[in-house]
C-alpha atoms as a PDB file:
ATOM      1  CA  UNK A   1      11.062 -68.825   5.555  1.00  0.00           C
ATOM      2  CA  UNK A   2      13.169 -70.500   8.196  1.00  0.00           C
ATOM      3  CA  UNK A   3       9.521 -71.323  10.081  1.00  0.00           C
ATOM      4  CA  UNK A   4       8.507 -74.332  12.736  1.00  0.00           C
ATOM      5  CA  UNK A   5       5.295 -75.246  12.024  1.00  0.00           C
ATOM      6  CA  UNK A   6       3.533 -72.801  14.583  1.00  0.00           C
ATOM      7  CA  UNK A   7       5.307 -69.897  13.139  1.00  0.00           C
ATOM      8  CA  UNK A   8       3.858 -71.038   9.592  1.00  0.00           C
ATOM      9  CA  UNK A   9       0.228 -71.293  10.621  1.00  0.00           C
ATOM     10  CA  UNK A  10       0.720 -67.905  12.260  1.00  0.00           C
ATOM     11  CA  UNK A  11       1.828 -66.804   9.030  1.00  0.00           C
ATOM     12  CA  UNK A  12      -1.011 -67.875   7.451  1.00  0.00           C
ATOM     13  CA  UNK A  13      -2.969 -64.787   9.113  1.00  0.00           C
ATOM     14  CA  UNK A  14       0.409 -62.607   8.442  1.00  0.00           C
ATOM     15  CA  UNK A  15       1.748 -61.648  10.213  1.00  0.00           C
ATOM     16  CA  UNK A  16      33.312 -53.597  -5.219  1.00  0.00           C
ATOM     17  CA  UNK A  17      36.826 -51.737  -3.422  1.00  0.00           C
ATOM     18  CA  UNK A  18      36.372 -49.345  -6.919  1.00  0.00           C
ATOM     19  CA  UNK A  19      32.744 -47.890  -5.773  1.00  0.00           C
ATOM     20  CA  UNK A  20      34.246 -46.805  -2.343  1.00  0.00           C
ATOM     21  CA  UNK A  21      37.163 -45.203  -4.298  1.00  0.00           C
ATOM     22  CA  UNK A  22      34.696 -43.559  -6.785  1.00  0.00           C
ATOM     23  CA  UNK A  23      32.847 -42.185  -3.900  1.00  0.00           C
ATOM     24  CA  UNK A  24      35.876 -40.750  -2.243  1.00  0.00           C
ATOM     25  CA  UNK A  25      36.790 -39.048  -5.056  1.00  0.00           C
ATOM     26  CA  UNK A  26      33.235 -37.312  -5.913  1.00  0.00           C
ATOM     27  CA  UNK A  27      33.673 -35.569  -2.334  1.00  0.00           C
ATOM     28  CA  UNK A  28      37.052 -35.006  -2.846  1.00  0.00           C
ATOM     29  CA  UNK A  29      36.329 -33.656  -6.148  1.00  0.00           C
ATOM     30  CA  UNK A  30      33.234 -31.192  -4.930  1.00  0.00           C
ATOM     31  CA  UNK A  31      33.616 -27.298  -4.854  1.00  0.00           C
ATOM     32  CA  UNK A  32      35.271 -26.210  -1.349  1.00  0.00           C
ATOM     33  CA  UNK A  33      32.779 -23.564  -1.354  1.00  0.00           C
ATOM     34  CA  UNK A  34      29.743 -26.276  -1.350  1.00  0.00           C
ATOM     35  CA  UNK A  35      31.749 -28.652   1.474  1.00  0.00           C
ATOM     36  CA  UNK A  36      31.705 -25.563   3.396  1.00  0.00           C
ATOM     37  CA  UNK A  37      28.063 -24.689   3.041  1.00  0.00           C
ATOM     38  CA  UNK A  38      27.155 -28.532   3.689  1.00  0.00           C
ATOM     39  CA  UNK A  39      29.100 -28.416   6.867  1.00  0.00           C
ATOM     40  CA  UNK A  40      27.521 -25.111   8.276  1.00  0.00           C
ATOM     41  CA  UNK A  41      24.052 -26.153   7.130  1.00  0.00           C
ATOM     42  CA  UNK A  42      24.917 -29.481   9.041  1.00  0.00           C
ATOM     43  CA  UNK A  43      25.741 -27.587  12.287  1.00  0.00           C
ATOM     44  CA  UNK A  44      22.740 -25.397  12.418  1.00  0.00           C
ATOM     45  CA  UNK A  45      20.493 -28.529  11.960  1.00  0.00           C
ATOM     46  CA  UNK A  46      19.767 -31.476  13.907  1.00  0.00           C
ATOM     47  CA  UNK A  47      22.061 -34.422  12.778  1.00  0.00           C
ATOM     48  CA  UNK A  48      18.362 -36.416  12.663  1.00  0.00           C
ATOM     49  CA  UNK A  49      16.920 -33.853  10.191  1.00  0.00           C
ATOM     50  CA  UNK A  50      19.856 -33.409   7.741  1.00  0.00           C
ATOM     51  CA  UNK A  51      21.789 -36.330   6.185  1.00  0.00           C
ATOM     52  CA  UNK A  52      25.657 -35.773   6.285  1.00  0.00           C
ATOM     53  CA  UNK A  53      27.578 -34.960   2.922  1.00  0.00           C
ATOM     54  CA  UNK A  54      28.474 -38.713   2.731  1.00  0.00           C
ATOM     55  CA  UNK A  55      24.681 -39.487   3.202  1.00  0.00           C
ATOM     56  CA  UNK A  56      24.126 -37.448  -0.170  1.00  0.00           C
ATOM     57  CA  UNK A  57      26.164 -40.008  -2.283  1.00  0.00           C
ATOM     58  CA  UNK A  58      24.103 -42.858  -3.506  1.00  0.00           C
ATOM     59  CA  UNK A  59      24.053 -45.860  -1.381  1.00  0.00           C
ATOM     60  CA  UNK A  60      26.420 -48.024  -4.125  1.00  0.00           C
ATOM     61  CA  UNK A  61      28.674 -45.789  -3.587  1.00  0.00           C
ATOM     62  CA  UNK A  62      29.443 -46.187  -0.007  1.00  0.00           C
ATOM     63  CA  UNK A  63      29.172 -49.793   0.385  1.00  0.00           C
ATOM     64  CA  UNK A  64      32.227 -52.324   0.450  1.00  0.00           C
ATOM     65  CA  UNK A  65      30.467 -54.373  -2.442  1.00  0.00           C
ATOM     66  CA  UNK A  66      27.972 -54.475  -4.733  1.00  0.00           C
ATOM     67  CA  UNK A  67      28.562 -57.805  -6.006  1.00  0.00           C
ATOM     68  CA  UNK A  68      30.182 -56.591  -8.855  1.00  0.00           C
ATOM     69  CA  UNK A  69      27.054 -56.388 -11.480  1.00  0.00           C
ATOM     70  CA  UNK A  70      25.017 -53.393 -12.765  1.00  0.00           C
ATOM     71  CA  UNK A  71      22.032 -53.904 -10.836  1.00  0.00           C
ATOM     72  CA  UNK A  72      21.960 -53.576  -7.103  1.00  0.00           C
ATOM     73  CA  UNK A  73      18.969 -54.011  -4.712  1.00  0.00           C
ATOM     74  CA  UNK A  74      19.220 -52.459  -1.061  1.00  0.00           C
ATOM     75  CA  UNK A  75      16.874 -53.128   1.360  1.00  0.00           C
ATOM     76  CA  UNK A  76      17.067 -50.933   4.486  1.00  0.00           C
ATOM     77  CA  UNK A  77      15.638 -50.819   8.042  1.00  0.00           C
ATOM     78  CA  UNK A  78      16.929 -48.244  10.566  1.00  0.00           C
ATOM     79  CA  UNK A  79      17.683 -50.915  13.345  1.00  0.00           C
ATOM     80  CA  UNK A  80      18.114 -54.410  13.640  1.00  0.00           C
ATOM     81  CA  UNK A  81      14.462 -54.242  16.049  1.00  0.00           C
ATOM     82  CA  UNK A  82      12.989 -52.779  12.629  1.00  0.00           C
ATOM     83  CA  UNK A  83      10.608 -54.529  10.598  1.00  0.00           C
ATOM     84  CA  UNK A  84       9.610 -51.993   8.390  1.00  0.00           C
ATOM     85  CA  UNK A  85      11.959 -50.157   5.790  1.00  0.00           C
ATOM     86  CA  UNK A  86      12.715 -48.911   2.280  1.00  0.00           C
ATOM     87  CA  UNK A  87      13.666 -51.745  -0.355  1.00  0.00           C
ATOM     88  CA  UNK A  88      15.323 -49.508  -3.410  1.00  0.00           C
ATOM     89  CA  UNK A  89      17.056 -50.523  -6.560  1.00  0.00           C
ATOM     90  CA  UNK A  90      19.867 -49.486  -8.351  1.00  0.00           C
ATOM     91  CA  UNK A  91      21.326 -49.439 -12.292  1.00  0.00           C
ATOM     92  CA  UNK A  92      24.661 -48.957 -12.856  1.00  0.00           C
ATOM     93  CA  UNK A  93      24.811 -47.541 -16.301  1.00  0.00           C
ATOM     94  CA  UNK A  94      28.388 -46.063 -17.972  1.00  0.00           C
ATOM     95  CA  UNK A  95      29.911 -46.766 -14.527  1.00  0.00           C
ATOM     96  CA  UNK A  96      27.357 -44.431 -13.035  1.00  0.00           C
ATOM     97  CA  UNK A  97      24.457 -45.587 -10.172  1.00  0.00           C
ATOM     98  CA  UNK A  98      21.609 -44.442 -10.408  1.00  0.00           C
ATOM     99  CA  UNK A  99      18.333 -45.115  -8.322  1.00  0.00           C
ATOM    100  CA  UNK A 100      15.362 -47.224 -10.705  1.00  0.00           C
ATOM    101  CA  UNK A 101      12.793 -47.130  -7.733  1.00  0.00           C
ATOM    102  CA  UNK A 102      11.645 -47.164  -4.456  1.00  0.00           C
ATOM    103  CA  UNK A 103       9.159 -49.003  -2.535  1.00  0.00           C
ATOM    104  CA  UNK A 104       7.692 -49.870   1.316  1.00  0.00           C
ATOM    105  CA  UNK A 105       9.332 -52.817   2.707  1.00  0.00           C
ATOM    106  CA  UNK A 106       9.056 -55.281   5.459  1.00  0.00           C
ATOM    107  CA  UNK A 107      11.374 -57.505   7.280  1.00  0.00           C
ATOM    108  CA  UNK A 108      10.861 -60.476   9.830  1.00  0.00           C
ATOM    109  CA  UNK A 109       8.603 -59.811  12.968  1.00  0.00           C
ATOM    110  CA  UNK A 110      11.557 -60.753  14.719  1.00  0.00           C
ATOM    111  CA  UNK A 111      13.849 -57.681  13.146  1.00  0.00           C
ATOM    112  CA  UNK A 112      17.301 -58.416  11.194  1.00  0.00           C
ATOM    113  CA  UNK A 113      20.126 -60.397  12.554  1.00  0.00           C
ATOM    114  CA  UNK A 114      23.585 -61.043  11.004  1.00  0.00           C
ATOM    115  CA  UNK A 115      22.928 -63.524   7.765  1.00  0.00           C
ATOM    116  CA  UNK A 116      26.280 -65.707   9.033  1.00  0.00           C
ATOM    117  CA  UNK A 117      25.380 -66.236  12.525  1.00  0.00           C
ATOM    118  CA  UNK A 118      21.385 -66.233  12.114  1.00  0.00           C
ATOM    119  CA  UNK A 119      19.339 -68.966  13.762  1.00  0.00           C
ATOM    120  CA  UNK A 120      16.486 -70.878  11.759  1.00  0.00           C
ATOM    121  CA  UNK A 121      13.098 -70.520  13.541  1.00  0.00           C
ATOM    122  CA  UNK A 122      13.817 -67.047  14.942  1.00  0.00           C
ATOM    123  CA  UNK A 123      11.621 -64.935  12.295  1.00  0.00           C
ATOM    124  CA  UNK A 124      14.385 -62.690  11.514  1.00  0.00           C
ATOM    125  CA  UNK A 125      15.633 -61.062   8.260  1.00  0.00           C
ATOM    126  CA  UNK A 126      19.421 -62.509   7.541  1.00  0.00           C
ATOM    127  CA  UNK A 127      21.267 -59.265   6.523  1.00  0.00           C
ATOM    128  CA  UNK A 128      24.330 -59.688   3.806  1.00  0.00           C
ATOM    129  CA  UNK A 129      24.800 -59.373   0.160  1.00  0.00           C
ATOM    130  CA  UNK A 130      23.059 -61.914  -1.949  1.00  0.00           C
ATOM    131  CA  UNK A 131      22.502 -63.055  -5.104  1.00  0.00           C
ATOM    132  CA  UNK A 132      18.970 -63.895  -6.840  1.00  0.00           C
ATOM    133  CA  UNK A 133      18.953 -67.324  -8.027  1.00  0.00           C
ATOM    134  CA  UNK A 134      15.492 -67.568  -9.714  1.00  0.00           C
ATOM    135  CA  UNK A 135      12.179 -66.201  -9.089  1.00  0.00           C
ATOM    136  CA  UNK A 136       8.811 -68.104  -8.939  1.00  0.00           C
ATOM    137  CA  UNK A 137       5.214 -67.881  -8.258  1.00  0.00           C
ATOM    138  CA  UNK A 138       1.219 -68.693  -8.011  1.00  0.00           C
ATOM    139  CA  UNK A 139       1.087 -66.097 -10.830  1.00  0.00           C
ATOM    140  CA  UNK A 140       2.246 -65.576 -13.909  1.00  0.00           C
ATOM    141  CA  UNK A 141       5.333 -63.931 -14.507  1.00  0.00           C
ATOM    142  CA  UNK A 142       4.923 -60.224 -15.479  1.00  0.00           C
ATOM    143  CA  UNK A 143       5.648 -58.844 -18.567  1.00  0.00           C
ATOM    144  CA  UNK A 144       9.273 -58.258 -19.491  1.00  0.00           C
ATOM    145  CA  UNK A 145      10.663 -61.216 -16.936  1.00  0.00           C
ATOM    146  CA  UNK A 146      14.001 -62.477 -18.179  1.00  0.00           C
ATOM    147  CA  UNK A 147      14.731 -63.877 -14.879  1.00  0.00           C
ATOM    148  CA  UNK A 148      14.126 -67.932 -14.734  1.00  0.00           C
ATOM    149  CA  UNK A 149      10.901 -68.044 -13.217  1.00  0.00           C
ATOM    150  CA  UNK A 150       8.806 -71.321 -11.627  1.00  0.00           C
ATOM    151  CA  UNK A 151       5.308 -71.248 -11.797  1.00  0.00           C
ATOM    152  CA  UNK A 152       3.885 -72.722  -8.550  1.00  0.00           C
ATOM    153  CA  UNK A 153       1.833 -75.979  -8.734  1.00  0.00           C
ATOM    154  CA  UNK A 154      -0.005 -78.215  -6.177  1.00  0.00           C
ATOM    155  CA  UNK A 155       3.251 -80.192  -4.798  1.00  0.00           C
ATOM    156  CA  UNK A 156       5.508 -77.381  -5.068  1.00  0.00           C
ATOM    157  CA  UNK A 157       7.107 -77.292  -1.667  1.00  0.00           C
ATOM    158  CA  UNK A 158      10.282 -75.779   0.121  1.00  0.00           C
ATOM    159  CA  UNK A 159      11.750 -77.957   1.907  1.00  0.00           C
ATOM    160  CA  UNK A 160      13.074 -76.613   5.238  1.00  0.00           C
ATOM    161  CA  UNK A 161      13.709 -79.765   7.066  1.00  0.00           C
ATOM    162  CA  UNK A 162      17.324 -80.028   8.412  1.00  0.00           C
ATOM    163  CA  UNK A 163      17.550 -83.601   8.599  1.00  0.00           C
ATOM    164  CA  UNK A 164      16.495 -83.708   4.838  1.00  0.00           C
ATOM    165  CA  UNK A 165      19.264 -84.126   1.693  1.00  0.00           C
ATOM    166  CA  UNK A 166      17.058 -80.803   0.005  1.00  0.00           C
ATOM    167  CA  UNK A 167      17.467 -78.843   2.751  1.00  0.00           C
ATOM    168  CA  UNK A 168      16.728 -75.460   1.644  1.00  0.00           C
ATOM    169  CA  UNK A 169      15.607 -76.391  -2.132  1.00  0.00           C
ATOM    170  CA  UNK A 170      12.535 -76.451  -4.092  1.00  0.00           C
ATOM    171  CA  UNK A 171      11.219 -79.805  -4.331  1.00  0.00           C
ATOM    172  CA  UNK A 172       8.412 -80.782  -6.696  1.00  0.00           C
ATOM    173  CA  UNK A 173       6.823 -83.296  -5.247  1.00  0.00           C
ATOM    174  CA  UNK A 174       8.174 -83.188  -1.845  1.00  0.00           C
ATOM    175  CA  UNK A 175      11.093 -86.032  -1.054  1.00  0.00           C
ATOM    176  CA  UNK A 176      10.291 -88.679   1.457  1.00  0.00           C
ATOM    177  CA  UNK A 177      13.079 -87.245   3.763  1.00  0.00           C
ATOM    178  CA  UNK A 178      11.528 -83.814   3.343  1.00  0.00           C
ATOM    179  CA  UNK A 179       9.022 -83.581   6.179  1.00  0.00           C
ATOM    180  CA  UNK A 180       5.594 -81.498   5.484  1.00  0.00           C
ATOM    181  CA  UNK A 181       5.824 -80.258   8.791  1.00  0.00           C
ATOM    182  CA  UNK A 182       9.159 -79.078   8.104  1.00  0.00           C
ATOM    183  CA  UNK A 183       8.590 -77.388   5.382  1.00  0.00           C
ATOM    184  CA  UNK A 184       6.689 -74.934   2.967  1.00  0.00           C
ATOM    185  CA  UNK A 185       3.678 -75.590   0.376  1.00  0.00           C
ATOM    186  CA  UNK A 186       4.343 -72.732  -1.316  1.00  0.00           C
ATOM    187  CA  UNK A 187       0.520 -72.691  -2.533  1.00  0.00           C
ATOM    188  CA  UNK A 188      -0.882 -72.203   0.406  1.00  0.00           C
ATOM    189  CA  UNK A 189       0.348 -68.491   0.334  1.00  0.00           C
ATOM    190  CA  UNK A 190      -0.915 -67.479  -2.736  1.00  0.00           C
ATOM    191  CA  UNK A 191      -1.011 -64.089  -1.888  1.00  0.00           C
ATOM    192  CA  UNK A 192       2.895 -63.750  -0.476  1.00  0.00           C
ATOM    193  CA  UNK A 193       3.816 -66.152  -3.117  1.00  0.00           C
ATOM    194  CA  UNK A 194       1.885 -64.542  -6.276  1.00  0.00           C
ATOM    195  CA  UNK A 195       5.306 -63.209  -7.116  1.00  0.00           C
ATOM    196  CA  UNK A 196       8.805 -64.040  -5.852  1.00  0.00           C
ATOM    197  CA  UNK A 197      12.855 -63.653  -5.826  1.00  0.00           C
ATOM    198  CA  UNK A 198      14.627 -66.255  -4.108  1.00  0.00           C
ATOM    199  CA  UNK A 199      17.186 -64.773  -2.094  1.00  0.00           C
ATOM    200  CA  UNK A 200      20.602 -66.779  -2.217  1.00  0.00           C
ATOM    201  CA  UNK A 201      20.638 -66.690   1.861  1.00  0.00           C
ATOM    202  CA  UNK A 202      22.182 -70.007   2.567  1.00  0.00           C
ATOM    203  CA  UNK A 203      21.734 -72.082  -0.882  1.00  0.00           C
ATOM    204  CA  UNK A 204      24.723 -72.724  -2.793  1.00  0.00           C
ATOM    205  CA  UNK A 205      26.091 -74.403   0.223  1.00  0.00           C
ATOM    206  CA  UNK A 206      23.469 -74.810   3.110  1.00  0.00           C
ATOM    207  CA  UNK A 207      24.381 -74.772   6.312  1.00  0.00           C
ATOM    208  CA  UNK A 208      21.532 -76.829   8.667  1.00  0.00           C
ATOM    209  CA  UNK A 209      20.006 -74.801  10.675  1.00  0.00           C
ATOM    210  CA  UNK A 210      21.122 -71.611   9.545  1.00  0.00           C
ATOM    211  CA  UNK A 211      17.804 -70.948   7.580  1.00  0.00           C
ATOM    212  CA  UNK A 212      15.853 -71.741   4.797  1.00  0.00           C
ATOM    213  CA  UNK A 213      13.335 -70.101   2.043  1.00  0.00           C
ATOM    214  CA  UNK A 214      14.653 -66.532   2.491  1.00  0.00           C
ATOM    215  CA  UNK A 215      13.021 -64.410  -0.319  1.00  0.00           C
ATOM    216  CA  UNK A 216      12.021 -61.129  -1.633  1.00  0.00           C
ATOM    217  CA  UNK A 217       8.285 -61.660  -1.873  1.00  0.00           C
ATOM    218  CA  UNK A 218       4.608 -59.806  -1.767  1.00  0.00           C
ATOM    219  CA  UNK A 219       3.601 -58.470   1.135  1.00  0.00           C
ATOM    220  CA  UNK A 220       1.182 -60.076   3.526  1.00  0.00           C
ATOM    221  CA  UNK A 221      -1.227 -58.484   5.971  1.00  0.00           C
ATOM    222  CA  UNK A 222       2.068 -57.651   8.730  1.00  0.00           C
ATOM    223  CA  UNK A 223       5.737 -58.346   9.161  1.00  0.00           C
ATOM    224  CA  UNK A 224       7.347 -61.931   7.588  1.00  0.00           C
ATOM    225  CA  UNK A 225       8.918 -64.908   8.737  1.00  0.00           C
ATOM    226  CA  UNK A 226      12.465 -63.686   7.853  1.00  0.00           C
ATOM    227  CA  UNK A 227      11.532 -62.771   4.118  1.00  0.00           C
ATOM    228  CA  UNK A 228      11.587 -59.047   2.722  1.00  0.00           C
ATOM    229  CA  UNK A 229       8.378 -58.165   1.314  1.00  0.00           C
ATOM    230  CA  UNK A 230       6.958 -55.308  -0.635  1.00  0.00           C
ATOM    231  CA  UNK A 231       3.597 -54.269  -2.412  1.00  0.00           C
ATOM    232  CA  UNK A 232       2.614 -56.205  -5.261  1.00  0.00           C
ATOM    233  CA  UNK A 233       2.802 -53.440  -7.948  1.00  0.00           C
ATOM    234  CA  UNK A 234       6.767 -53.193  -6.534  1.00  0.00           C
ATOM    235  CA  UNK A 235       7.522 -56.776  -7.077  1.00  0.00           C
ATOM    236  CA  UNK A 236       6.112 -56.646 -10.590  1.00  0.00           C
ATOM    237  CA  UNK A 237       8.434 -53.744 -11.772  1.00  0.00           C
ATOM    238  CA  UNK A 238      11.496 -55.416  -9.767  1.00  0.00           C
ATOM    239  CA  UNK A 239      10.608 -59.052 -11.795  1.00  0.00           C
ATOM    240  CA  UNK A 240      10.333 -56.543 -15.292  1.00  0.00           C
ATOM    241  CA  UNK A 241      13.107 -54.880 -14.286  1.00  0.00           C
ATOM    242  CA  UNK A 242      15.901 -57.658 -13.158  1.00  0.00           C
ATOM    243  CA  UNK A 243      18.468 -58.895 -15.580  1.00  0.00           C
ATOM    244  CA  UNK A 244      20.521 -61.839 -15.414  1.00  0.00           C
ATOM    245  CA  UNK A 245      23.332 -60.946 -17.478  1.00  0.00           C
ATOM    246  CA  UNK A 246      23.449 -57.542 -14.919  1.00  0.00           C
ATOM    247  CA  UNK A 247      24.220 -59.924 -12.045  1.00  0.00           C
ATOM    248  CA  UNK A 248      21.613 -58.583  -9.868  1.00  0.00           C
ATOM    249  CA  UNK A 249      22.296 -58.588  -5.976  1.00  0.00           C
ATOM    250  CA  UNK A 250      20.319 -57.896  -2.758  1.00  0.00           C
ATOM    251  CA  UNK A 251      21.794 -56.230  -0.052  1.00  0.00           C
ATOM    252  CA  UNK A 252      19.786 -55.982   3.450  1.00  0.00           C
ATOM    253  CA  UNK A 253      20.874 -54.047   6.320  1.00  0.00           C
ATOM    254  CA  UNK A 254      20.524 -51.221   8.866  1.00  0.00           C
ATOM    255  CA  UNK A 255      21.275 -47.557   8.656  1.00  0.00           C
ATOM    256  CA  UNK A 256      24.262 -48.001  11.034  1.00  0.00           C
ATOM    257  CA  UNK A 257      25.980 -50.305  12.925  1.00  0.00           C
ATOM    258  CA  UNK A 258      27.436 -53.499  12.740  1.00  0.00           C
ATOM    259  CA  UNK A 259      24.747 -55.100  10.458  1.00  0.00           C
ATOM    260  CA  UNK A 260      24.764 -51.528   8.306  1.00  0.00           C
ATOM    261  CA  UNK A 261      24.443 -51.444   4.423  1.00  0.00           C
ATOM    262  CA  UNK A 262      27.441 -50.102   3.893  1.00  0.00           C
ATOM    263  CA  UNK A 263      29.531 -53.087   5.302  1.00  0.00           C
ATOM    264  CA  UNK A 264      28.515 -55.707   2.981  1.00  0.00           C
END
């Protein structure tokens, strides 16, 4: 989770081009009649209280990629100083999105930053699109898991150490350039780690200091290190309900702005 060793022992205590077209065309495509009515209803209510027309159309929709599979995670916060939010996800099915669920989500007590420019050891939440390499955890893997999933032992670690060759990598045992003060022991969060997505923040080709051990995890007793975390019922569906072969992605972001969904 991108920690020094302070921020982990606080821890402990827990703190594609198409879709854009597609979307065009649906409003293009609506009854004039109903654009009307949306914009008066618009103008007689508070922007805050009503969404706009373009707010109507499912998130896939609207954002510059999806990451060109049919399954789509989004995990939103209204600001960058956020660090609570909505994680939802998506199935594309004949072409057509269509929200699978909902749940409470948390970012890192330090908000969300931009994923290319973010700084390891600031407890932030990179945002960006991102793929889901594996999942693991102290648990067993719930029914219906087709994802590759790691069952956590006693020298399961995450290394986080930037002067080590495995920066940001599960090790098992930890590597004599891996430092333990460095890094994670992933079973000493049982609860966090009972269940987990690793989030491809930074791994095919790490860049030190950037950040490590960025995941979609169980919630904890406040806001995370620079993970996303939801309730453990939610991360049990999302492990049943991920599919390889769908190329499932993460997307994290704001409501608006430069670091907003719909950019990446």
């Amino acid at each position: 989770m991108s920690m020094t060793r302070t921020q982990r022992i606080t821890k402990r205590s827990e703190q594609p081009a198409g879709n854009r077209t597609r979307a065009r065309n649906r409003v293009g495509s609506a009854p004039a009649a109903l654009l009307a009515l949306a914009l008066l209803t618009a103008l007689a209510t508070p922007a805050a209280a009503t969404p706009s027309p373009a707010d109507r159309i499912p998130l896939p929709y609207r954002m510059a990629d999806t990451g060109g599979g049919d399954q789509l995670l989004t995990a939103r916060a209204a600001g960058t100083d956020a660090t609570t939010g909505t994680l939802t996800w998506w199935q594309r099915h004949n072409g057509l999105w269509r929200k699978a669920g909902s749940a409470p989500a948390r970012f890192g007590s330090g908000g969300l930053t931009e994923g290319t420019t973010r700084v390891q050891g600031t407890s932030t939440t990179p945002t960006g699109l991102y793929d889901l390499p594996f999942a693991f955890g102290t648990d067993r893997a719930p029914a219906g898991t087709t994802t590759p999933y790691r069952r956590v032992g006693p020298d399961s670690w995450w290394c986080e150490d930037n002067a080590s060759t495995s920066y940001n990598r599960w090790v098992e045992p930890r590597p004599g350039d891996c430092a333990a003060a460095e890094s994670e022991r992933l079973a000493d969060y049982p609860t966090q780690y009972s269940r987990a997505l690793v989030v491809g923040f930074n791994y095919r080709r790490p860049v030190h200091g950037r950040g490590a051990g960025i995941f979609l995890h169980v919630n904890g007793k406040g806001a995370t290190a620079g993970c996303v975390s939801v309730p453990a019922g939610a991360m049990a569906r999302i492990l049943s309900w991920v599919r390889p072969g769908q190329r499932p992605h993460l997307a994290i972001g704001t409501a608006h702005g430069p670091t907003a969904l719909t950019r990446y």
